[in-house]
Protein backbone atom coordinates (compact mmCIF):
# COMPACT_ATOMS: atom_id res chain seq x y z
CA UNK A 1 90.87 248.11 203.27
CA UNK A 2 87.73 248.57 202.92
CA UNK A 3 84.24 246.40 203.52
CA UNK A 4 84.03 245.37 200.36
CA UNK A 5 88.18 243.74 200.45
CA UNK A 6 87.36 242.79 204.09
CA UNK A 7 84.93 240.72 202.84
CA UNK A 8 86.39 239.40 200.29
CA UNK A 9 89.32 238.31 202.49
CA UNK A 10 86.57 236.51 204.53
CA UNK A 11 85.18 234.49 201.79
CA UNK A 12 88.49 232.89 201.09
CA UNK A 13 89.54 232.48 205.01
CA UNK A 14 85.58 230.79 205.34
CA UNK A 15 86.70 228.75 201.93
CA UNK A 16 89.70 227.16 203.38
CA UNK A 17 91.99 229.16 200.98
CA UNK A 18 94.39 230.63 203.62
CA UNK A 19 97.01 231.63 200.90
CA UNK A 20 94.90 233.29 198.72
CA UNK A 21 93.59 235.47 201.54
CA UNK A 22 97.44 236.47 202.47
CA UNK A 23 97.72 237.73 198.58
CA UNK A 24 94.28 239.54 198.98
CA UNK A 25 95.41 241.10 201.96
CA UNK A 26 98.61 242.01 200.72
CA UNK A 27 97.88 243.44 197.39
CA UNK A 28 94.53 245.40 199.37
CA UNK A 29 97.19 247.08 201.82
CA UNK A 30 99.51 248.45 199.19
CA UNK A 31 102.40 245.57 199.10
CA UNK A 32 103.56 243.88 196.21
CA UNK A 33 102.87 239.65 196.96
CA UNK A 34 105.90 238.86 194.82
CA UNK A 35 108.32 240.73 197.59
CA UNK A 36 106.83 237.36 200.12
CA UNK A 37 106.08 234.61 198.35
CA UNK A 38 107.99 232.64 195.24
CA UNK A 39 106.95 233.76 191.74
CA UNK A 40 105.21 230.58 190.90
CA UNK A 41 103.72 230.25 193.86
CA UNK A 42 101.82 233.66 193.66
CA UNK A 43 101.21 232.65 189.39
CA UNK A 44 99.40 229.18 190.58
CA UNK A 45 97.44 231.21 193.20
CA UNK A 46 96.39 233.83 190.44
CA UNK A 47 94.72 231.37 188.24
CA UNK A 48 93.43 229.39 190.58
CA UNK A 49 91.52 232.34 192.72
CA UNK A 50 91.45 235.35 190.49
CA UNK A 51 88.06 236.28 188.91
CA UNK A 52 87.64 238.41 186.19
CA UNK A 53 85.36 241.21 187.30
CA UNK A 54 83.40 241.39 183.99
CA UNK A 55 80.90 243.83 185.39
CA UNK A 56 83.15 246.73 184.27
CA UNK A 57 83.90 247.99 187.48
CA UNK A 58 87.80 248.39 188.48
């Protein structure tokens, strides 16, 4: 991972949003989230958390 992941990671550990941070730190390392946690479970986290980077930058 690197400092830019780490910290988001951080952020959502400091936010209380333990789950979200396991997805982050799956997805950062290469490992699909759906292979560890239910299908719904990983949708409800995706809209909840995920922000659009609308900056452009992948």
């Amino acid at each position: 991972m690197n400092n830019k992941q780490v910290e988001e990671v951080i952020k959502a550990i400091i936010a209380g949003k333990y789950s979200w941070a396991c997805v982050l730190i799956l997805r950062f390392n290469g490992y699909d989230p759906l292979h560890y946690i239910p299908y719904r479970t990983y949708i409800r986290l995706l809209k909840d958390n995920y922000q659009m980077d609308r900056t452009g930058v992948n």
